[in-house]
Protein backbone atom coordinates (compact mmCIF):
# COMPACT_ATOMS: atom_id res chain seq x y z
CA UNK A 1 129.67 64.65 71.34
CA UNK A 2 125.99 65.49 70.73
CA UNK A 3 124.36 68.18 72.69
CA UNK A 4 121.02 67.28 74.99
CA UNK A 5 117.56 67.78 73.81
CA UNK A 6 116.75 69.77 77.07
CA UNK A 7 119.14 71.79 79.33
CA UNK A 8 118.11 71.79 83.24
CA UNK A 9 118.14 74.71 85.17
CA UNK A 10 117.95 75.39 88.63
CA UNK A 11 116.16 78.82 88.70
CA UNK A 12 115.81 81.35 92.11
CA UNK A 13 112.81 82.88 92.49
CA UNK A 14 111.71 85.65 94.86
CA UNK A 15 108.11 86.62 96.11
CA UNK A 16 108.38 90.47 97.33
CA UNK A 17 104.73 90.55 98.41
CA UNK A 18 103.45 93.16 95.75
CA UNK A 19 100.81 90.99 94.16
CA UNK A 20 103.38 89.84 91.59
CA UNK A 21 103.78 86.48 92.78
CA UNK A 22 107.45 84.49 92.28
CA UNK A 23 109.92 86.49 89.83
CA UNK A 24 112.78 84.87 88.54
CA UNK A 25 116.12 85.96 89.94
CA UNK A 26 118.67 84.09 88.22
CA UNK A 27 119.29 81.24 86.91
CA UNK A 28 122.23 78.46 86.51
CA UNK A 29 122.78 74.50 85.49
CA UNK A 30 124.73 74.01 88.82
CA UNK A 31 122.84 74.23 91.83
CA UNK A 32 126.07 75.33 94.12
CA UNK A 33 125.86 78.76 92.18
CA UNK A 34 122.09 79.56 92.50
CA UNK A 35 122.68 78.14 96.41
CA UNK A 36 125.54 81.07 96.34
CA UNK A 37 123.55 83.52 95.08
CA UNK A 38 120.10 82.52 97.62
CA UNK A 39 122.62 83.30 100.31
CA UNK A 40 123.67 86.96 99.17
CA UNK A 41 119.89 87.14 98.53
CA UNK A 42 118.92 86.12 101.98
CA UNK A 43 121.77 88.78 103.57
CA UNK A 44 120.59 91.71 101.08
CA UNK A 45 116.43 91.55 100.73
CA UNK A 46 113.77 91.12 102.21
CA UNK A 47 111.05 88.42 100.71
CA UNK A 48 110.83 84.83 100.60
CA UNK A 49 113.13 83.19 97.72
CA UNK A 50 112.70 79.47 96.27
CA UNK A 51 114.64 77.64 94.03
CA UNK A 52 112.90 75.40 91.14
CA UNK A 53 113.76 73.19 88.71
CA UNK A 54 113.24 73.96 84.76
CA UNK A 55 113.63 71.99 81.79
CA UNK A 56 113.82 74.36 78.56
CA UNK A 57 115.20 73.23 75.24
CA UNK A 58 118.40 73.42 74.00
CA UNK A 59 119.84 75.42 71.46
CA UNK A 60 122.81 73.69 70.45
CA UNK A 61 120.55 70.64 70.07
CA UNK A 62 120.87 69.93 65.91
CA UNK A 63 118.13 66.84 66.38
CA UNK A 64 120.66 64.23 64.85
């Protein structure tokens, strides 16, 4: 089975009001684990925390 050009990711990101802007926290291909770990977020931190969507490419893609 051939590997996808792209992988998706859903990445958390976290805004801790220092100028910065949004960090990246972590990031996963299944959304229930990044939802997991915006929860233990939430409960632990302070800030305001998104989750995006990014497409990067794949390593295991050979281009075959």
């Amino acid at each position: 089975m051939s590997a996808n050009k792209y992988e998706y990711l859903h990445v958390l990101q976290g805004n801790y009001g220092y100028g910065d802007g949004w960090e990246d926290l972590c990031a996963s291909t299944k959304r229930k684990e990044v939802r997991d770990d915006l929860k233990a977020y939430r409960k632990n931190e302070g800030g305001s925390y998104r989750i995006i969507k990014r497409r990067e490419p794949n390593p295991n893609y050979r281009g075959e």
